[in-house]
C-alpha atoms as a PDB file:
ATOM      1  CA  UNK A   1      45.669  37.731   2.220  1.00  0.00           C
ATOM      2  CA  UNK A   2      45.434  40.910   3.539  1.00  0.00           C
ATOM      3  CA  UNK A   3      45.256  44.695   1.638  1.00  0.00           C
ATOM      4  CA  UNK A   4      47.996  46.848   2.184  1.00  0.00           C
ATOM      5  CA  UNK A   5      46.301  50.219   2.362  1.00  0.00           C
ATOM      6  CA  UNK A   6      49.070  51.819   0.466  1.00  0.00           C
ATOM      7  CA  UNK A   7      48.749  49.147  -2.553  1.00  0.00           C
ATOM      8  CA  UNK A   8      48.322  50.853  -5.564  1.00  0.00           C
ATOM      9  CA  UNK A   9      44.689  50.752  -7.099  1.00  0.00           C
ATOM     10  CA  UNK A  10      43.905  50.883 -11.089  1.00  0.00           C
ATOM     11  CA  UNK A  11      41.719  53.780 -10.633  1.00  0.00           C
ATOM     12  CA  UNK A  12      43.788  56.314  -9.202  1.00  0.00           C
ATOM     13  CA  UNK A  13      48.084  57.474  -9.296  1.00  0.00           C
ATOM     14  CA  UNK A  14      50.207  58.908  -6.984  1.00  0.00           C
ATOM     15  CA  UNK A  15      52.186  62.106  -7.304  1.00  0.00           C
ATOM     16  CA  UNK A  16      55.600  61.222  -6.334  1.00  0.00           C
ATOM     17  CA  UNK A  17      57.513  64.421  -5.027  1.00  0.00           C
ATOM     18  CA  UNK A  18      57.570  68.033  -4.211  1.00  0.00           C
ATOM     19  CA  UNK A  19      55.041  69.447  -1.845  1.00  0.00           C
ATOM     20  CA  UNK A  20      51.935  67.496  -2.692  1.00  0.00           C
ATOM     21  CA  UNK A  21      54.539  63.725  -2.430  1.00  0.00           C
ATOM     22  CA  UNK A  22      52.189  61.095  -1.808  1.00  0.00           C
ATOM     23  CA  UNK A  23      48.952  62.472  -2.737  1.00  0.00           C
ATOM     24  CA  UNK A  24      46.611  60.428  -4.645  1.00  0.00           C
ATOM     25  CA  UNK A  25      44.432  61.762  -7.865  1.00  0.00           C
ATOM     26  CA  UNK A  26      41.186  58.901  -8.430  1.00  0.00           C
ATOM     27  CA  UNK A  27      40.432  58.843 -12.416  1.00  0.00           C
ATOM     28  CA  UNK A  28      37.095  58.672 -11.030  1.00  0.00           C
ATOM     29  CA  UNK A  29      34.340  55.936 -12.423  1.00  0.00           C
ATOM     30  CA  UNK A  30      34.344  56.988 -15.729  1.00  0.00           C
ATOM     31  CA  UNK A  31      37.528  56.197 -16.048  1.00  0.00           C
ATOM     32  CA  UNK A  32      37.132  52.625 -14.728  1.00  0.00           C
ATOM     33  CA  UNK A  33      33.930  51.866 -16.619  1.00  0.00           C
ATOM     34  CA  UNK A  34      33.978  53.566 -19.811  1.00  0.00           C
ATOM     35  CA  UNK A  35      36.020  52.817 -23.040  1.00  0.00           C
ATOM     36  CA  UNK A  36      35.093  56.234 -24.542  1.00  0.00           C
ATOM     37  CA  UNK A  37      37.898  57.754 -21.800  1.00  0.00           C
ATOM     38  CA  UNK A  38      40.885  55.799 -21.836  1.00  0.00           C
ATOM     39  CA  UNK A  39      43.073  57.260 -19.596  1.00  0.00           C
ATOM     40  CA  UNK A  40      47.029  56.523 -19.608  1.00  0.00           C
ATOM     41  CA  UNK A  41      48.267  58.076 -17.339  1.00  0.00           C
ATOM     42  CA  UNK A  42      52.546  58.598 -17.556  1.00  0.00           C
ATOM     43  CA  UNK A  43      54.470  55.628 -15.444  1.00  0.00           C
ATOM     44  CA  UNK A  44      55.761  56.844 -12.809  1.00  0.00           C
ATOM     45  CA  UNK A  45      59.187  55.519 -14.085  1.00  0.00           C
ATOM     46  CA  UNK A  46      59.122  58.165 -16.859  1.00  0.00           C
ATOM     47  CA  UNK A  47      57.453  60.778 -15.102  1.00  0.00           C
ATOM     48  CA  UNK A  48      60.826  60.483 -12.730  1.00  0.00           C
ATOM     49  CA  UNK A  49      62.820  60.226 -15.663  1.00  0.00           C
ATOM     50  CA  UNK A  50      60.814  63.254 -17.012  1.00  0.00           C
ATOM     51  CA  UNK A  51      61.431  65.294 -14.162  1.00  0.00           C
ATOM     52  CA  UNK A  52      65.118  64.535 -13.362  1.00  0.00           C
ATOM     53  CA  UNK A  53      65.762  65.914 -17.234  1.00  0.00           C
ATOM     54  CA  UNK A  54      64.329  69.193 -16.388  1.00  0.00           C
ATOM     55  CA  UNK A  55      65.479  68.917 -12.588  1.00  0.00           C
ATOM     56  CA  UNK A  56      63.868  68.419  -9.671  1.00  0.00           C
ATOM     57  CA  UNK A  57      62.563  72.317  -8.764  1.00  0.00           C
ATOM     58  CA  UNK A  58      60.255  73.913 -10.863  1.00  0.00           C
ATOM     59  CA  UNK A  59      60.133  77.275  -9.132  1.00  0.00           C
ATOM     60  CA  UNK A  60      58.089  79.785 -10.303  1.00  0.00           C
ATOM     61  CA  UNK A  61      57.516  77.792 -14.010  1.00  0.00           C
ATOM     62  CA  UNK A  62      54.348  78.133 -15.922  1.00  0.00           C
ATOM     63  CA  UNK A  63      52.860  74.712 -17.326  1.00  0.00           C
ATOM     64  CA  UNK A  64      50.770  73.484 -19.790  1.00  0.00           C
ATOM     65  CA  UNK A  65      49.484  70.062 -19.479  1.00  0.00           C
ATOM     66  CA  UNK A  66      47.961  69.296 -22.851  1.00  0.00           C
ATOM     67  CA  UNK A  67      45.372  65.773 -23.222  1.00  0.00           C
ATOM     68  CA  UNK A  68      45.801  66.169 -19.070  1.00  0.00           C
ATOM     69  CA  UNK A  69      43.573  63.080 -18.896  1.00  0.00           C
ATOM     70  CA  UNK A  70      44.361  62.210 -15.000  1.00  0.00           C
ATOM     71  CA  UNK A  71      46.437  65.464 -14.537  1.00  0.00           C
ATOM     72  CA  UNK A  72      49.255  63.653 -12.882  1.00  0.00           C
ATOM     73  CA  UNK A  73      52.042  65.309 -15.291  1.00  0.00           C
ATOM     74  CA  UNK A  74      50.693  68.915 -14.787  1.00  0.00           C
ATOM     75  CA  UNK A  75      50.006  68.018 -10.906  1.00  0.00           C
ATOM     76  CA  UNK A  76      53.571  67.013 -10.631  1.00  0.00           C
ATOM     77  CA  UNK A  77      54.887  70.219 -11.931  1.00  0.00           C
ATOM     78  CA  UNK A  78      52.869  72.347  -9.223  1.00  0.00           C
ATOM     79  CA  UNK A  79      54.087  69.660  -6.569  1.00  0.00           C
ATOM     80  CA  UNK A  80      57.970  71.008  -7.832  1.00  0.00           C
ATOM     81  CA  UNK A  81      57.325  74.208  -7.830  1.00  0.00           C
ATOM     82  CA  UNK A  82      55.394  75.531 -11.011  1.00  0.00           C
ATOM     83  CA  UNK A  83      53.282  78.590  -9.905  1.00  0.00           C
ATOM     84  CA  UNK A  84      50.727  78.026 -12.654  1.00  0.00           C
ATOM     85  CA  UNK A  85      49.690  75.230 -14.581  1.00  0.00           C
ATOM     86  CA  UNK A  86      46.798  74.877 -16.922  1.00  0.00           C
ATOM     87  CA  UNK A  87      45.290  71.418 -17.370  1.00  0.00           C
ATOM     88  CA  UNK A  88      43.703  70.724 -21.114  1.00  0.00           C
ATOM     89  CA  UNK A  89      41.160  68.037 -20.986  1.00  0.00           C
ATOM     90  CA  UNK A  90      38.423  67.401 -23.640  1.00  0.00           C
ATOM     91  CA  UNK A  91      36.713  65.289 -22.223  1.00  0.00           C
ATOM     92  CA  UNK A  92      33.422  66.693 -19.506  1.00  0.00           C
ATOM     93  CA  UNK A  93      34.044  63.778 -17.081  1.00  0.00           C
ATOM     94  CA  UNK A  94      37.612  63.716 -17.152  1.00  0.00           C
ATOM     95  CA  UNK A  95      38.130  67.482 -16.609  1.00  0.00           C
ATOM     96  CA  UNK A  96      35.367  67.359 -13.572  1.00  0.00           C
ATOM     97  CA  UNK A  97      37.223  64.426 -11.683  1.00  0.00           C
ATOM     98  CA  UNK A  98      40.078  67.210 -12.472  1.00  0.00           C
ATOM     99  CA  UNK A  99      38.440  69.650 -10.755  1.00  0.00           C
ATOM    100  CA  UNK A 100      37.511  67.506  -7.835  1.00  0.00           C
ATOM    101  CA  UNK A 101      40.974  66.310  -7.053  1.00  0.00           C
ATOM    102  CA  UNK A 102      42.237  69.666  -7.603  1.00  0.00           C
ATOM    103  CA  UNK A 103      39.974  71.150  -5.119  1.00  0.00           C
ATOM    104  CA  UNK A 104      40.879  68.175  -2.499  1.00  0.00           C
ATOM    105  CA  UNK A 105      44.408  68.858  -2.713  1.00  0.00           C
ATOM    106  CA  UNK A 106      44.058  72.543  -2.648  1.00  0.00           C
ATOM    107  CA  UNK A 107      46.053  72.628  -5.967  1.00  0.00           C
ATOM    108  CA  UNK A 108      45.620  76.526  -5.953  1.00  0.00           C
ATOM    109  CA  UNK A 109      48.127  76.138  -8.828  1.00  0.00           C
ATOM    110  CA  UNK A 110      46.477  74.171 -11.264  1.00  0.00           C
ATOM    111  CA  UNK A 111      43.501  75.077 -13.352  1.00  0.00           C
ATOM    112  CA  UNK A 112      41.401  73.237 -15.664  1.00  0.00           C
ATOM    113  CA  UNK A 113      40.629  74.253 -19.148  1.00  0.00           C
ATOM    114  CA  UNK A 114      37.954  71.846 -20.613  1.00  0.00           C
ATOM    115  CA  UNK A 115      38.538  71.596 -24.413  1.00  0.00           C
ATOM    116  CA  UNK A 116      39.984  70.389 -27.534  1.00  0.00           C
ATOM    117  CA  UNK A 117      43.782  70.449 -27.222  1.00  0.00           C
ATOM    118  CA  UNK A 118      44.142  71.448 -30.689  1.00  0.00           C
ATOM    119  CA  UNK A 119      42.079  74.595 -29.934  1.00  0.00           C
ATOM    120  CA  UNK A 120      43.728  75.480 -27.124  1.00  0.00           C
ATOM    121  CA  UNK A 121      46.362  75.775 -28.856  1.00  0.00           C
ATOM    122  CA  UNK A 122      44.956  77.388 -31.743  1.00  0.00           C
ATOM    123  CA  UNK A 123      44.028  80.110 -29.585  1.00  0.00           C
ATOM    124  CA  UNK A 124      46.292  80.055 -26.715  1.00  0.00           C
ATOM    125  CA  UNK A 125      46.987  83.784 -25.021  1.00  0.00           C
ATOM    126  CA  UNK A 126      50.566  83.324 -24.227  1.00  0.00           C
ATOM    127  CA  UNK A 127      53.394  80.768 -24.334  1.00  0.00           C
ATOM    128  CA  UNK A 128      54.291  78.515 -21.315  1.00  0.00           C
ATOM    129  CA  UNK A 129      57.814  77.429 -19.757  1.00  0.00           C
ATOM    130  CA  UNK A 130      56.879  74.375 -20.071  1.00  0.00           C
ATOM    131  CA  UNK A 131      54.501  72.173 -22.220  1.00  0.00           C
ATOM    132  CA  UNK A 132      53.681  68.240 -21.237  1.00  0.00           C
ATOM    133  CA  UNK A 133      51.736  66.723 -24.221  1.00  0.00           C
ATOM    134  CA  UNK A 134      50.640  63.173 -23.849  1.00  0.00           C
ATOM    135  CA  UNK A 135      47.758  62.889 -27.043  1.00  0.00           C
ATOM    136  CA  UNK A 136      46.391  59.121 -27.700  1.00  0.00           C
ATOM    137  CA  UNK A 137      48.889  57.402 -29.374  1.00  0.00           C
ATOM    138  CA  UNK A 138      46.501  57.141 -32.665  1.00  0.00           C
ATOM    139  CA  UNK A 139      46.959  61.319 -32.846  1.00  0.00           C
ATOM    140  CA  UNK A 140      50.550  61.994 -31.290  1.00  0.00           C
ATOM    141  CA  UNK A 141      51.806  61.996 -35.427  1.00  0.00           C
ATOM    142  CA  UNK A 142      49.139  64.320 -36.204  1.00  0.00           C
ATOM    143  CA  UNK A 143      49.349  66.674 -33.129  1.00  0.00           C
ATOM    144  CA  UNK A 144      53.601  66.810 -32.965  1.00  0.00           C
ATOM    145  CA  UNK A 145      53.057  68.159 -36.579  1.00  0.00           C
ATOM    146  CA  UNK A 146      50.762  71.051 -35.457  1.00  0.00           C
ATOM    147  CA  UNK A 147      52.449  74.868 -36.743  1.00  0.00           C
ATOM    148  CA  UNK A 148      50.948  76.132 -33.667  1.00  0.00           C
ATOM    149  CA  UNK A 149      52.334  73.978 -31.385  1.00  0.00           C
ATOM    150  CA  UNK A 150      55.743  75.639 -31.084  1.00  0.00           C
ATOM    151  CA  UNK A 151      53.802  79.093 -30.080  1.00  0.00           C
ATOM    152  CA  UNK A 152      52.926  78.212 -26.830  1.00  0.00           C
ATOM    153  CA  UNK A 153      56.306  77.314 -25.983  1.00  0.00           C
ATOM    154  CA  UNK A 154      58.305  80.184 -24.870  1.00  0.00           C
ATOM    155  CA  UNK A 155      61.991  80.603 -26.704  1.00  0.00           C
ATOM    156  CA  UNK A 156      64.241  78.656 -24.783  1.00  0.00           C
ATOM    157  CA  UNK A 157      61.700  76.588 -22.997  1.00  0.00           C
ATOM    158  CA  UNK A 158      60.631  73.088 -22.903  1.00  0.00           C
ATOM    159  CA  UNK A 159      58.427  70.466 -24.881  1.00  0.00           C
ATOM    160  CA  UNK A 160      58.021  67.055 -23.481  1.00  0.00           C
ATOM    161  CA  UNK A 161      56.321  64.846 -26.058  1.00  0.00           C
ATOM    162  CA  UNK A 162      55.124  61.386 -25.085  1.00  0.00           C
ATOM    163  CA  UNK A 163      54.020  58.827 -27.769  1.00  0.00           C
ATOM    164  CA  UNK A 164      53.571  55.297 -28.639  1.00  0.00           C
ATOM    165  CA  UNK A 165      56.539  55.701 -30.916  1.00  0.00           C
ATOM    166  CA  UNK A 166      59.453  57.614 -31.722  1.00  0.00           C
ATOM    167  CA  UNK A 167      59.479  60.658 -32.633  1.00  0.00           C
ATOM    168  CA  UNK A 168      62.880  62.510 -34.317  1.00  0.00           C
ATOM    169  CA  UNK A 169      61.604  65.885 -34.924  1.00  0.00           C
ATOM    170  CA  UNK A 170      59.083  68.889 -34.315  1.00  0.00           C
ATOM    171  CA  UNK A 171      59.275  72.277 -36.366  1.00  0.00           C
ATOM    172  CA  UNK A 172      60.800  74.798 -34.305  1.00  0.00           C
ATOM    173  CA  UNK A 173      62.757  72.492 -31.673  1.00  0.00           C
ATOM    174  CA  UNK A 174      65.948  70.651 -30.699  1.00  0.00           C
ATOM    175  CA  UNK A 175      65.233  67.213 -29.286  1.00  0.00           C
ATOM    176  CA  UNK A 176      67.309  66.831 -26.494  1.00  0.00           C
ATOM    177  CA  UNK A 177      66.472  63.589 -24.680  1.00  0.00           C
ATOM    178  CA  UNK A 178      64.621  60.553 -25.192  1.00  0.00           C
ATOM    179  CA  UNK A 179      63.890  57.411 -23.347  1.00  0.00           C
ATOM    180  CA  UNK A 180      61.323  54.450 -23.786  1.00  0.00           C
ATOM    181  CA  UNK A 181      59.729  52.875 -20.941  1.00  0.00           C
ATOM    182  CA  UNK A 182      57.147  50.266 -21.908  1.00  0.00           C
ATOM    183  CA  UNK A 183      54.902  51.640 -24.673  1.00  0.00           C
ATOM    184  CA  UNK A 184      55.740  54.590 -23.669  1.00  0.00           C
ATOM    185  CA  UNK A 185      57.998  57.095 -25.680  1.00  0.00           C
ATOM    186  CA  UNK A 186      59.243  59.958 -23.693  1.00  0.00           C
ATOM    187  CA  UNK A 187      60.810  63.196 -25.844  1.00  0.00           C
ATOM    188  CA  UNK A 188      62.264  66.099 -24.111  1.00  0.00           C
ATOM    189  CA  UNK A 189      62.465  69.182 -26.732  1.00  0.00           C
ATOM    190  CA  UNK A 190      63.908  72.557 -26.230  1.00  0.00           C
ATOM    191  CA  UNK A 191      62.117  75.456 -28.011  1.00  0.00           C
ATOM    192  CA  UNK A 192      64.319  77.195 -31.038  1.00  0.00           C
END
């Protein structure tokens, strides 16, 4: 049997429209090999989902990609149209394969923060259009009841929440849409 050179490969995802359609971000070895990073990155079915709630343009957003782990959610945004985008990643080897696809694509948009998500928030400068916050399953509970989290939304913007399970509420937003795909629970909030 022969390899399709467009197959899809465990170790890398595909960013599906806007500007940067098609491109490919690799997770990078550590990714592959390690089960200290445990990357999960969205499906693209909910990431499309995702991005036909909040439409397809993006123009001139700011974005905050929280546990960015492959990036593909805040990479997305910049691919629509977001003019800046901040990528949270905790993890050393996860934020430098980050880097290294951002610097391949010339994703002039997108920069990397390498961190705790929780402190980022903590100390975050100023609030974003639009927040994409993907923790590990095992902390999404914890993290969606964070006081801080609603300051780094801006008032009428958005909060999309993914997590293993549902999730009906966050202080200081309206949920607004929610879908399931897989595992996967999506939740679209807009800021109070």
């Amino acid at each position: 049997m022969v390899k399709s050179k467009t197959a899809p490969r465990f170790n890398q995802v595909r960013l599906q429209a806007g500007k940067y359609r098609g491109s490919i971000l690799y997770l990078g070895e550590a990714a592959e090999h390690s089960q200290a990073v445990a990357l999960r990155p969205t499906p693209a079915r909910l990431r499309e989902t995702v991005f036909n709630w909040l439409g397809q343009n993006l123009d001139g957003l700011t974005c905050l990609d929280l546990f960015a782990g492959s990036g593909i959610m805040g990479c997305e945004s910049a691919s629509r149209g977001a003019s800046a985008v901040t990528l949270v990643e905790a993890n050393s080897t996860v934020a430098q394969q980050l880097r290294k696809n951002l610097a391949r694509l010339q994703l002039h948009e997108c920069t990397v923060w390498q961190g705790r998500a929780e402190d980022f928030v903590m100390h975050c400068p100023s609030a974003y259009d639009l927040v994409l916050c993907d923790p590990p399953y095992a902390l999404a509970s914890q993290f969606s009841g964070n006081s801080k989290l609603r300051q780094v939304v801006k008032s009428n913007g958005w909060l999309y929440f993914e997590a293993g399970h549902e999730i009906n509420a966050i202080t200081g937003f309206t949920r607004v849409k929610y879908t399931q795909v897989g595992q996967a629970h999506g939740h679209l909030f807009l800021a109070d």
